[in-house]
PDB file of N, CA and C in Angstrom:
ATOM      1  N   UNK A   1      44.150   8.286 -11.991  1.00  0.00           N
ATOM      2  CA  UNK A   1      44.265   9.150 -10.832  1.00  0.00           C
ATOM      3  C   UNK A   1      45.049   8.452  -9.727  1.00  0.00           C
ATOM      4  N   UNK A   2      44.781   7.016  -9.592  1.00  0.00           N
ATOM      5  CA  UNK A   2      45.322   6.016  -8.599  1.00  0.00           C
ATOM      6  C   UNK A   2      47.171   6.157  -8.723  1.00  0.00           C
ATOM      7  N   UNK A   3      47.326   6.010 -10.441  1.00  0.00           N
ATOM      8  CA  UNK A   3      48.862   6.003 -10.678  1.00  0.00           C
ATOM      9  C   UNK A   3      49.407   7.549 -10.232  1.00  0.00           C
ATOM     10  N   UNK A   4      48.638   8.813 -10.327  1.00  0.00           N
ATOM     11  CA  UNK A   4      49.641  10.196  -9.972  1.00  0.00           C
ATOM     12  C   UNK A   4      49.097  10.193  -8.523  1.00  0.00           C
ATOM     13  N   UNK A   5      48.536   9.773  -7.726  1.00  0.00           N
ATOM     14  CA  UNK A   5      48.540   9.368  -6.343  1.00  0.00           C
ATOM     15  C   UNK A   5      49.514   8.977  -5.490  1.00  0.00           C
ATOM     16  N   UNK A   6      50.187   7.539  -6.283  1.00  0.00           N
ATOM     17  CA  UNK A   6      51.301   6.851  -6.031  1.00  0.00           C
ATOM     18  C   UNK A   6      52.725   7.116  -6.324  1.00  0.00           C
ATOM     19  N   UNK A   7      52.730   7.911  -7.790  1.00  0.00           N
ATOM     20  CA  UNK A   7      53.637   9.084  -7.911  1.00  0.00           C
ATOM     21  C   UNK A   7      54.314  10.256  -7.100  1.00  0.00           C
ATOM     22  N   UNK A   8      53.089  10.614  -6.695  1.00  0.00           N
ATOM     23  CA  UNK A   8      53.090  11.424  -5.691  1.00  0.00           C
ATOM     24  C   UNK A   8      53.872  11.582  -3.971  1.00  0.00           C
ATOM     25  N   UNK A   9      53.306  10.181  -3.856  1.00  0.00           N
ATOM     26  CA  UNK A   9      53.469   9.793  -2.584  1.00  0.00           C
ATOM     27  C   UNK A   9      55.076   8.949  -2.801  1.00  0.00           C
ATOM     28  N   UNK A  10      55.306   8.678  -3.786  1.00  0.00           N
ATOM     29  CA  UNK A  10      56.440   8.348  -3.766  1.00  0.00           C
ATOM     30  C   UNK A  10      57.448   9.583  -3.635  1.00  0.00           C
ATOM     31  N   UNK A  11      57.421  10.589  -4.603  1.00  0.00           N
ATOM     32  CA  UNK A  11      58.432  11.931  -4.452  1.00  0.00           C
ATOM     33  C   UNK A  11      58.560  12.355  -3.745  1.00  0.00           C
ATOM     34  N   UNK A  12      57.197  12.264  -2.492  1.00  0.00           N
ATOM     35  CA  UNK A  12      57.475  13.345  -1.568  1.00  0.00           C
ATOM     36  C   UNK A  12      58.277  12.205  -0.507  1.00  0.00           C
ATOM     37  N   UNK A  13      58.143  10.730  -0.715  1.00  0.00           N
ATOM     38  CA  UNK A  13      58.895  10.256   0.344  1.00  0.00           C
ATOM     39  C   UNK A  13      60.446   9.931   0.124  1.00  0.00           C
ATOM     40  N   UNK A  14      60.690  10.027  -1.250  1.00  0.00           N
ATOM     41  CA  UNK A  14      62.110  10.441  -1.424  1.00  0.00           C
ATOM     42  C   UNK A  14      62.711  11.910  -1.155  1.00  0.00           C
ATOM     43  N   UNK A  15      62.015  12.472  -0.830  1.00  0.00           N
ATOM     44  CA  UNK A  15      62.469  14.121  -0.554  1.00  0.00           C
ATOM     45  C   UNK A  15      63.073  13.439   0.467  1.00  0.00           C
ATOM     46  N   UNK A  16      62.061  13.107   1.661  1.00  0.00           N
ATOM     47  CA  UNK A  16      62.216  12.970   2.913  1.00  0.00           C
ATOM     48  C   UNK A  16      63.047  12.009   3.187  1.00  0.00           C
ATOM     49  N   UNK A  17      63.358  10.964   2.581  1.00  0.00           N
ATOM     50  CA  UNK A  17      64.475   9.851   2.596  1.00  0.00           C
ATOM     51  C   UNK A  17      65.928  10.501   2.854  1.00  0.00           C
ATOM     52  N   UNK A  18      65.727  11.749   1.197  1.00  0.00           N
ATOM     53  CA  UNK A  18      66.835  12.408   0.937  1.00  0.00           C
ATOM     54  C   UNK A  18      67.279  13.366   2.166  1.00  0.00           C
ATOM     55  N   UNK A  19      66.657  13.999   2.706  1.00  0.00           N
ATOM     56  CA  UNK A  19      66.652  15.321   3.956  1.00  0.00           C
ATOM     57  C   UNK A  19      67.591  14.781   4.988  1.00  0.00           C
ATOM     58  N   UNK A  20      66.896  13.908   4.865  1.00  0.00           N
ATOM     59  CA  UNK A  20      67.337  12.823   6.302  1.00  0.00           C
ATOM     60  C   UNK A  20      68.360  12.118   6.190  1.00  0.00           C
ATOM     61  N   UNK A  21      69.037  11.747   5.057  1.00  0.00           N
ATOM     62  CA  UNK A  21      70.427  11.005   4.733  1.00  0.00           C
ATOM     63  C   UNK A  21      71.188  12.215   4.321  1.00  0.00           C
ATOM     64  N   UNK A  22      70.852  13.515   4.001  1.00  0.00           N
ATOM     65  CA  UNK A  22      71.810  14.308   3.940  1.00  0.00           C
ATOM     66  C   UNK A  22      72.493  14.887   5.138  1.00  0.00           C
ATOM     67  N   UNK A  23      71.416  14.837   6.086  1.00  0.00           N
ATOM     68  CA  UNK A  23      71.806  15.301   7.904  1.00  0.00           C
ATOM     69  C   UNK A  23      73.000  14.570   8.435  1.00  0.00           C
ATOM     70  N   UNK A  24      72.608  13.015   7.886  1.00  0.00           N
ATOM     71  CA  UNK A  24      73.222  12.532   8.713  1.00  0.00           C
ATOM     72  C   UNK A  24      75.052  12.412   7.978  1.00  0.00           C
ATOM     73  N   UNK A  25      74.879  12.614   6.668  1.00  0.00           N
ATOM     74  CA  UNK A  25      76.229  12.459   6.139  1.00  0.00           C
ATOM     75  C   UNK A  25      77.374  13.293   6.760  1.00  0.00           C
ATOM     76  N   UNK A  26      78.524  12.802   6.860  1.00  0.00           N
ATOM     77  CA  UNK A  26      79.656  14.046   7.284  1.00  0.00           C
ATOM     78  C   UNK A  26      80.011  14.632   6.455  1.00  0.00           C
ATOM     79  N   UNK A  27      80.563  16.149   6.325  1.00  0.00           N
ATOM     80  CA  UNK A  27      80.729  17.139   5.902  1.00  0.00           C
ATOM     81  C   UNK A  27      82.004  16.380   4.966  1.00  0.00           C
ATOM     82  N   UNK A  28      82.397  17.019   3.657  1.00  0.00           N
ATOM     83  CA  UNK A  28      82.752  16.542   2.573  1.00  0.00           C
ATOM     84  C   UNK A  28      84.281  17.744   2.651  1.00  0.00           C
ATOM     85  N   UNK A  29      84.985  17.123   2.764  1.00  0.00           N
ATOM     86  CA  UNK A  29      86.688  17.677   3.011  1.00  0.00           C
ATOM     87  C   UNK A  29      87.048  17.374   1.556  1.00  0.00           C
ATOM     88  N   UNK A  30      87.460  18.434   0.530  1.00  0.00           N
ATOM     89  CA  UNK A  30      87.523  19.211  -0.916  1.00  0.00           C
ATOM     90  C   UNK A  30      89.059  19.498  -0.689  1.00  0.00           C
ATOM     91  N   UNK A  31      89.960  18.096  -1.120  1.00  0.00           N
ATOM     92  CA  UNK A  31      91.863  18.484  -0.807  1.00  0.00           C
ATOM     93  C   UNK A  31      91.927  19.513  -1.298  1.00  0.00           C
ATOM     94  N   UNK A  32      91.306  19.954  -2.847  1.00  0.00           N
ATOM     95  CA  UNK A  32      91.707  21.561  -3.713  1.00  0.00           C
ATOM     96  C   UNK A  32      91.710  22.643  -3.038  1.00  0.00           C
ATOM     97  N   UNK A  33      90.998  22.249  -1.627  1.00  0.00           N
ATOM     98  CA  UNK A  33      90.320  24.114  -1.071  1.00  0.00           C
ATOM     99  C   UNK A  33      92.288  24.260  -0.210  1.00  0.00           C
ATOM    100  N   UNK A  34      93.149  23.026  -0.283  1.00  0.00           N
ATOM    101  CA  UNK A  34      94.431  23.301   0.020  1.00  0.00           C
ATOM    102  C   UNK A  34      95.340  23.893  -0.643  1.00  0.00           C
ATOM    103  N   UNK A  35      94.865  23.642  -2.053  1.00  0.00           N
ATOM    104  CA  UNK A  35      95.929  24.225  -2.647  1.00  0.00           C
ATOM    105  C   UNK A  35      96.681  25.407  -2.952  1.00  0.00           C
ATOM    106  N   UNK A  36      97.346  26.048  -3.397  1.00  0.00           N
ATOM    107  CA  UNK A  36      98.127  27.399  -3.256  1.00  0.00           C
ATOM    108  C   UNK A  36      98.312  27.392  -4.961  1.00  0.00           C
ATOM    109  N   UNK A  37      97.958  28.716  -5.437  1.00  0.00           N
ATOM    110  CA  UNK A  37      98.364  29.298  -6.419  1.00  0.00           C
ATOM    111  C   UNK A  37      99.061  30.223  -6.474  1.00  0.00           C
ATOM    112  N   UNK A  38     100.409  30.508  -6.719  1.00  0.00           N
ATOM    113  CA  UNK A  38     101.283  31.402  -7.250  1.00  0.00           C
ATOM    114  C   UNK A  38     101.751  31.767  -8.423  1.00  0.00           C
ATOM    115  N   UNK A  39     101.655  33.500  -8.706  1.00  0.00           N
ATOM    116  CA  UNK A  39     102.060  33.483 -10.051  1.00  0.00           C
ATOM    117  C   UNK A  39     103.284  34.079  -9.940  1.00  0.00           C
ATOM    118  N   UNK A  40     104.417  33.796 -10.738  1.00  0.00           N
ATOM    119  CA  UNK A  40     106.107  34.025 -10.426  1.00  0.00           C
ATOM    120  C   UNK A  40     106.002  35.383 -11.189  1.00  0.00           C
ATOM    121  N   UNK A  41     107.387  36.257 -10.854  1.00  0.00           N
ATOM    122  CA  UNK A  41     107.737  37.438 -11.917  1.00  0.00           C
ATOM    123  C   UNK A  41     107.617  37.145 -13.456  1.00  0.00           C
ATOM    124  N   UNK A  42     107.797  36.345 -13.882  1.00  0.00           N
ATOM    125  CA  UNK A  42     107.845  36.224 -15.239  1.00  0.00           C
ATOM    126  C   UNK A  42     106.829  35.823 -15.565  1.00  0.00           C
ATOM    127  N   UNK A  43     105.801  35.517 -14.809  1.00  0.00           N
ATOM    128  CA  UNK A  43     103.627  34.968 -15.793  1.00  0.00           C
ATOM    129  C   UNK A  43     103.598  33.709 -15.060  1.00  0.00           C
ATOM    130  N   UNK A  44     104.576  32.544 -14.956  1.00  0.00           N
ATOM    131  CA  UNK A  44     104.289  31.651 -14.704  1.00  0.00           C
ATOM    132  C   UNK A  44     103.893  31.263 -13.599  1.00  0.00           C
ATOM    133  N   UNK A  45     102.498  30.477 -13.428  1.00  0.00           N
ATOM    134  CA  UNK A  45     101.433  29.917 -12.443  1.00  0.00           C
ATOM    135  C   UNK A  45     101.708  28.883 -11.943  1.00  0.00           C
ATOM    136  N   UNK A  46     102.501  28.646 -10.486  1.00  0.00           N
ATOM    137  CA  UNK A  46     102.993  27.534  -9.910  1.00  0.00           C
ATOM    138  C   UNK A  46     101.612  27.031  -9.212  1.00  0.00           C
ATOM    139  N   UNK A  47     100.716  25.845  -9.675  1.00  0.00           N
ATOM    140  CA  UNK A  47      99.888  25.133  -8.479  1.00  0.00           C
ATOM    141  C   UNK A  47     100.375  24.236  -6.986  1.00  0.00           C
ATOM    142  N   UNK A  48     100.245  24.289  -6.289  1.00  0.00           N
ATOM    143  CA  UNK A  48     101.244  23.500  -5.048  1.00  0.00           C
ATOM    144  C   UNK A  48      99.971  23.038  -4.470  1.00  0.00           C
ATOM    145  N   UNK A  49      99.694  21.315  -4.315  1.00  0.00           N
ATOM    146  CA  UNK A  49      98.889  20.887  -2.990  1.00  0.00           C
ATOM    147  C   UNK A  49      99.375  19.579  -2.754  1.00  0.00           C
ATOM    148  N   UNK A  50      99.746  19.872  -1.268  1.00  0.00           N
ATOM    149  CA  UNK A  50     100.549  18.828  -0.583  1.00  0.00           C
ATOM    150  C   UNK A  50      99.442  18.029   0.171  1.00  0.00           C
ATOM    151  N   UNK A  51      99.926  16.495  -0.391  1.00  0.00           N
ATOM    152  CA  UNK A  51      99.096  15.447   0.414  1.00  0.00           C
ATOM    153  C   UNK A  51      99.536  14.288   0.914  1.00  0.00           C
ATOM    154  N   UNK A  52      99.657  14.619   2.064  1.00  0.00           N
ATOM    155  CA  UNK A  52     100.676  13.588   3.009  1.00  0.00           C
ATOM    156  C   UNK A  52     100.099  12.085   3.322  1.00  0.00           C
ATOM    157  N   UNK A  53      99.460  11.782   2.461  1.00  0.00           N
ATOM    158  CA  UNK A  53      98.825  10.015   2.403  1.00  0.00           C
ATOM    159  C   UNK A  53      99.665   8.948   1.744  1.00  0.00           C
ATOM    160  N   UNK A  54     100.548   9.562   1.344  1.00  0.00           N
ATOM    161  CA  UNK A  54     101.259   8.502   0.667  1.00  0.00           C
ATOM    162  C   UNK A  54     102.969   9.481   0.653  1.00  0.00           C
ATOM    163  N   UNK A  55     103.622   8.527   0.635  1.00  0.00           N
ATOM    164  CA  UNK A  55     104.996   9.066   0.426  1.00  0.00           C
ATOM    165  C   UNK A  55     105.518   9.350  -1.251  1.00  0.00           C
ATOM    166  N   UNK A  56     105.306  10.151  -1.610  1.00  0.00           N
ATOM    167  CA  UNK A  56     104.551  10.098  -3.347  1.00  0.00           C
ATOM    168  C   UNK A  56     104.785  11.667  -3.817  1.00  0.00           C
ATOM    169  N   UNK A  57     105.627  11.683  -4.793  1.00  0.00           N
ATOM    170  CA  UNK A  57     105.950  13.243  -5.559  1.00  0.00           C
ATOM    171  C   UNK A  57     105.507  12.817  -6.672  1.00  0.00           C
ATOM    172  N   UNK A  58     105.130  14.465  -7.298  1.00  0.00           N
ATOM    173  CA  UNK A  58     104.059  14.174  -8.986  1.00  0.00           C
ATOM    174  C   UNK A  58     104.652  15.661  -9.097  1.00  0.00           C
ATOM    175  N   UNK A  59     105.356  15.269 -10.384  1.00  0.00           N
ATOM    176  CA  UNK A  59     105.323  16.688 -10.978  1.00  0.00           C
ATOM    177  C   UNK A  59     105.006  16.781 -12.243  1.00  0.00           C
ATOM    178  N   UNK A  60     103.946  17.821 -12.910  1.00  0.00           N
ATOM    179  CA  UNK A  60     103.496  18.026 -14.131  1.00  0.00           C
ATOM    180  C   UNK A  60     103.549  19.255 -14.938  1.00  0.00           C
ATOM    181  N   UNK A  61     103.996  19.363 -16.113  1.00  0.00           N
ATOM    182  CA  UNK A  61     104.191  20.658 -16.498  1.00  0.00           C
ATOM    183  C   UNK A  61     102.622  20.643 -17.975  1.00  0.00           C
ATOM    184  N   UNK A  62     102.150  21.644 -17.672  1.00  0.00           N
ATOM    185  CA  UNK A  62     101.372  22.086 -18.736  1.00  0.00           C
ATOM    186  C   UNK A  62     101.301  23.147 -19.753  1.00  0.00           C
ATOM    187  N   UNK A  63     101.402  23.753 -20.931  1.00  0.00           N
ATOM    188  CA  UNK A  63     102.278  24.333 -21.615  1.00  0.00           C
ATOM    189  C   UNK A  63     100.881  25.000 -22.249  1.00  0.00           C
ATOM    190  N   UNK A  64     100.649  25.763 -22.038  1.00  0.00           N
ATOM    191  CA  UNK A  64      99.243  26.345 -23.489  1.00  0.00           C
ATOM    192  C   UNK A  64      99.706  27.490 -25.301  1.00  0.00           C
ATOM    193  N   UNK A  65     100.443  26.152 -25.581  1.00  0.00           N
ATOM    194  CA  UNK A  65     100.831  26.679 -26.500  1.00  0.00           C
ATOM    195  C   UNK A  65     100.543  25.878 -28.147  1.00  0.00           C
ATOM    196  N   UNK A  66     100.706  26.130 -29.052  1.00  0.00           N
ATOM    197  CA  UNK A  66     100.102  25.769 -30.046  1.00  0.00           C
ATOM    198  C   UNK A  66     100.982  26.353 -31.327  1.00  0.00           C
ATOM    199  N   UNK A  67     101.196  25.656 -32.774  1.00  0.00           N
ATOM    200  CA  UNK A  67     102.280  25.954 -33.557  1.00  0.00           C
ATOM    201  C   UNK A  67     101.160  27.442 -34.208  1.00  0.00           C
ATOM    202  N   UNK A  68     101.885  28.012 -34.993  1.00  0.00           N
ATOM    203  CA  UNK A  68     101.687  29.131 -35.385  1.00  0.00           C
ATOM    204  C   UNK A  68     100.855  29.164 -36.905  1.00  0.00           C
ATOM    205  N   UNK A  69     100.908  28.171 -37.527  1.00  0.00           N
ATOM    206  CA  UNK A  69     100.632  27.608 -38.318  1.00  0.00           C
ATOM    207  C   UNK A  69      99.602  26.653 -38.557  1.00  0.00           C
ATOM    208  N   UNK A  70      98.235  26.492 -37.820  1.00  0.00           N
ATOM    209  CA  UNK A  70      97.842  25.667 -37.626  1.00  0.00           C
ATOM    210  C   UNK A  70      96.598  26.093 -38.462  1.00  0.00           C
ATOM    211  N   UNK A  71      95.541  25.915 -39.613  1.00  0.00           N
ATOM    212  CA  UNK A  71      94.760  26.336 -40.632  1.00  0.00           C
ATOM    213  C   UNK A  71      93.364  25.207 -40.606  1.00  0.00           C
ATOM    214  N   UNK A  72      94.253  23.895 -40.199  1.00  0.00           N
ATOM    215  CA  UNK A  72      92.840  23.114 -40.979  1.00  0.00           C
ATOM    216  C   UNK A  72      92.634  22.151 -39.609  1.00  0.00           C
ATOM    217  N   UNK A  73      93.911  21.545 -38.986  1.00  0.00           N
ATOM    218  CA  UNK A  73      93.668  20.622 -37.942  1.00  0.00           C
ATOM    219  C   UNK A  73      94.426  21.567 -36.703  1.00  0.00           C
ATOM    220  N   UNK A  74      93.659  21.373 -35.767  1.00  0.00           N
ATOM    221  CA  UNK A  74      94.361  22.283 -34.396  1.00  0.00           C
ATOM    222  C   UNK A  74      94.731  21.384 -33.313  1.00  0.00           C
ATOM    223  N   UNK A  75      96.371  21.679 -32.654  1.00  0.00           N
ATOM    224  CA  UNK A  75      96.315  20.739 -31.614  1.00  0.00           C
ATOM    225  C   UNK A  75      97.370  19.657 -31.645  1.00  0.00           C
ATOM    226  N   UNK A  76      97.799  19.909 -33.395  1.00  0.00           N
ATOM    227  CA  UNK A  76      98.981  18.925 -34.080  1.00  0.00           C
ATOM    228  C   UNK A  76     100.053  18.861 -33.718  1.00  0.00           C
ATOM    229  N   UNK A  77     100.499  20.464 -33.420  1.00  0.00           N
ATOM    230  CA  UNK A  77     101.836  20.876 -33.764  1.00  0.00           C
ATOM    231  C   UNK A  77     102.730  19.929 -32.816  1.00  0.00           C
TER     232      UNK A  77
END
């Protein structure tokens, strides 16, 4: 009874540890909520998010395509 006592009193004082370090944290800035999605005339989905921390271009192309032929292993082509 002594050990779910101490159990006890432990959870509820990590609640309260937790409550209280969540107050004090600053609010959490999410770069993605910047980004811009466009879809062009022809289907294609341009992602754009600009981040001015570094003097730094990235460009990536992603393709969802797959050979026509694919039966036993997928992912080969």
């Amino acid at each position: 009874m002594l050990c779910g006592s101490l159990v006890l009193a432990w959870v509820t004082a990590l609640v309260f540890a937790s409550a209280a370090t969540a107050e004090a944290l600053p609010p959490v800035n999410d770069p993605l909520d910047a980004m811009q999605v466009t879809t062009l005339d022809n289907g294609l989905t341009v992602l754009t998010l600009e981040d001015h921390a570094s003097p730094v271009a990235s460009f990536q192309v992603w393709v969802n395509v797959g050979s026509s032929d694919e039966a036993r292993f997928t992912g080969i082509a």
